[in-house]
N, C-alpha and C. Protein backbone atom coordinates (compact mmCIF):
# COMPACT_ATOMS: atom_id res chain seq x y z
N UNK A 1 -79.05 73.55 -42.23
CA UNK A 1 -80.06 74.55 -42.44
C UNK A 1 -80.71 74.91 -41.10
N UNK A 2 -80.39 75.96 -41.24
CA UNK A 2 -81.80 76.59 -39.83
C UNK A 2 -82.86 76.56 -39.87
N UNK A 3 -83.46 75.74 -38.53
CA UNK A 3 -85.04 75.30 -38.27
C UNK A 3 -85.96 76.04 -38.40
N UNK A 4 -87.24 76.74 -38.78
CA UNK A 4 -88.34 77.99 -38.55
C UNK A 4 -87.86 78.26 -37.48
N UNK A 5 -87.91 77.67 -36.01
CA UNK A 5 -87.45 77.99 -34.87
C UNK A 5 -86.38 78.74 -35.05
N UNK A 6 -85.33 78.52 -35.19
CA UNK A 6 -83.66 79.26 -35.25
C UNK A 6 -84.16 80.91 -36.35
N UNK A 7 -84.69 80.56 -36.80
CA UNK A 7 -84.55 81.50 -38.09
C UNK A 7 -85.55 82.21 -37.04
N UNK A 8 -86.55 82.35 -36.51
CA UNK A 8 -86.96 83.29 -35.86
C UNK A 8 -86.34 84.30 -34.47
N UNK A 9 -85.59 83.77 -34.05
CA UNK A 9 -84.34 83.96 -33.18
C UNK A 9 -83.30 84.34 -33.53
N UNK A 10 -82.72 83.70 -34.56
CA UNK A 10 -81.49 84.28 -35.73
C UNK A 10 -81.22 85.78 -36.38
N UNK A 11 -80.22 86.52 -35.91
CA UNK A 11 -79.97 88.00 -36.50
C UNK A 11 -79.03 87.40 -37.64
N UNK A 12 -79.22 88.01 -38.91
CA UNK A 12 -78.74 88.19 -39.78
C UNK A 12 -77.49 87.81 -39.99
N UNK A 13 -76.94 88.39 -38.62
CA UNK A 13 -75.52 88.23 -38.83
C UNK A 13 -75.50 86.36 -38.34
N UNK A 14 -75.77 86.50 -37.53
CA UNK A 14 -75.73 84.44 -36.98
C UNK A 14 -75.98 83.26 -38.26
N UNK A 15 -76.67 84.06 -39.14
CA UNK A 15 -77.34 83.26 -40.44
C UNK A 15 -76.04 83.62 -41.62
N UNK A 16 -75.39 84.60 -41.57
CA UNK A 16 -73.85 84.56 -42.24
C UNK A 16 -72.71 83.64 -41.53
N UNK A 17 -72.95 83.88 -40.27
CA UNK A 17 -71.84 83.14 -39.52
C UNK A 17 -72.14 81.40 -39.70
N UNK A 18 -72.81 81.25 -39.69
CA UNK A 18 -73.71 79.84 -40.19
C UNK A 18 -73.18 79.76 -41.29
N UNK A 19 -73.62 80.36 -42.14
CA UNK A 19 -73.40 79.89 -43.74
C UNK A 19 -71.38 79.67 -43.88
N UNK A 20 -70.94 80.71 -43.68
CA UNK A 20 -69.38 80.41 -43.22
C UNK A 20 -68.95 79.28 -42.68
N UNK A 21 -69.13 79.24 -41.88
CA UNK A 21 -68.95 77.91 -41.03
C UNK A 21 -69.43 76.24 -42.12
N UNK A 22 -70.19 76.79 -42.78
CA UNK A 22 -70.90 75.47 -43.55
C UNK A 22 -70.12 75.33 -44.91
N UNK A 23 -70.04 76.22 -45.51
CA UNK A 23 -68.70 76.56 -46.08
C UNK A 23 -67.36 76.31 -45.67
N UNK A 24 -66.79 76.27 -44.77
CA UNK A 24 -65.27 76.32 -44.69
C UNK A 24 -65.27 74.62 -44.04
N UNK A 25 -66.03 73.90 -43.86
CA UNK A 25 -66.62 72.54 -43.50
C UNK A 25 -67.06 71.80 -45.21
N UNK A 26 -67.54 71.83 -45.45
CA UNK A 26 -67.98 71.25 -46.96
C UNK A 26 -66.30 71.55 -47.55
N UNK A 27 -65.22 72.71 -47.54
CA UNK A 27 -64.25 73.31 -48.14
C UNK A 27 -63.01 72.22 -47.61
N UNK A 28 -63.21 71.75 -46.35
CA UNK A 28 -62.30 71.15 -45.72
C UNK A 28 -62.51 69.83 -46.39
N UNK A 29 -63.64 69.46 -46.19
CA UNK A 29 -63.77 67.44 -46.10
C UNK A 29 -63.65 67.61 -47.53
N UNK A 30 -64.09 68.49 -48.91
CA UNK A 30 -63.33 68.08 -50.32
C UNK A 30 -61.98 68.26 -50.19
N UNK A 31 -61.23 68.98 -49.65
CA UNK A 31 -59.96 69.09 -49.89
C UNK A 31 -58.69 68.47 -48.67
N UNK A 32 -59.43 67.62 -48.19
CA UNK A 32 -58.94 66.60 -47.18
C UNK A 32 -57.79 66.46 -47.25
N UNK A 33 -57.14 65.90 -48.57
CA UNK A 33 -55.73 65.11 -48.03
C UNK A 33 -55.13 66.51 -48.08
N UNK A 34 -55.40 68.01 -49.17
CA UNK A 34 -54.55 69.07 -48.50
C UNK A 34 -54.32 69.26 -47.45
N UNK A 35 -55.49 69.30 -46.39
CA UNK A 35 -55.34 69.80 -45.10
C UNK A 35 -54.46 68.75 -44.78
N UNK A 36 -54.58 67.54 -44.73
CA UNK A 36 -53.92 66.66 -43.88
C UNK A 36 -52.31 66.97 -44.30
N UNK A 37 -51.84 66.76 -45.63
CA UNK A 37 -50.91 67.19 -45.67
C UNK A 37 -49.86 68.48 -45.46
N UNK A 38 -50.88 69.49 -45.29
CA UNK A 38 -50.01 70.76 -44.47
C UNK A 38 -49.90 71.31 -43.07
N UNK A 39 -50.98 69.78 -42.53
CA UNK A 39 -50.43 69.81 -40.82
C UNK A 39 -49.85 68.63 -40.43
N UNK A 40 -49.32 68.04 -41.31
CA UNK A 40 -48.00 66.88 -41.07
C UNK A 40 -47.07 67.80 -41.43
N UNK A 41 -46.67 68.94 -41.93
CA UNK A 41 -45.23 69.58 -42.19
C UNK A 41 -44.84 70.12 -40.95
């Protein structure tokens, strides 16, 4: 989560790019052994 600090500094778009990023991270570590298994092929 972004600090009061960040969020006052933060354009809109940085606070999507954030949320993405936090997303495709939470998306990875549940679906772990997929990833692992389609970069051992």
């Amino acid at each position: 989560m972004a600090t009061e600090k960040e969020t006052e500094t933060a354009s809109p778009l940085d606070e999507v790019i954030e949320d993405i990023r936090r997303v495709a991270a939470d998306d990875r570590d549940s679906n772990r052994n997929m990833y692992d298994a389609l970069k051992s092929e």
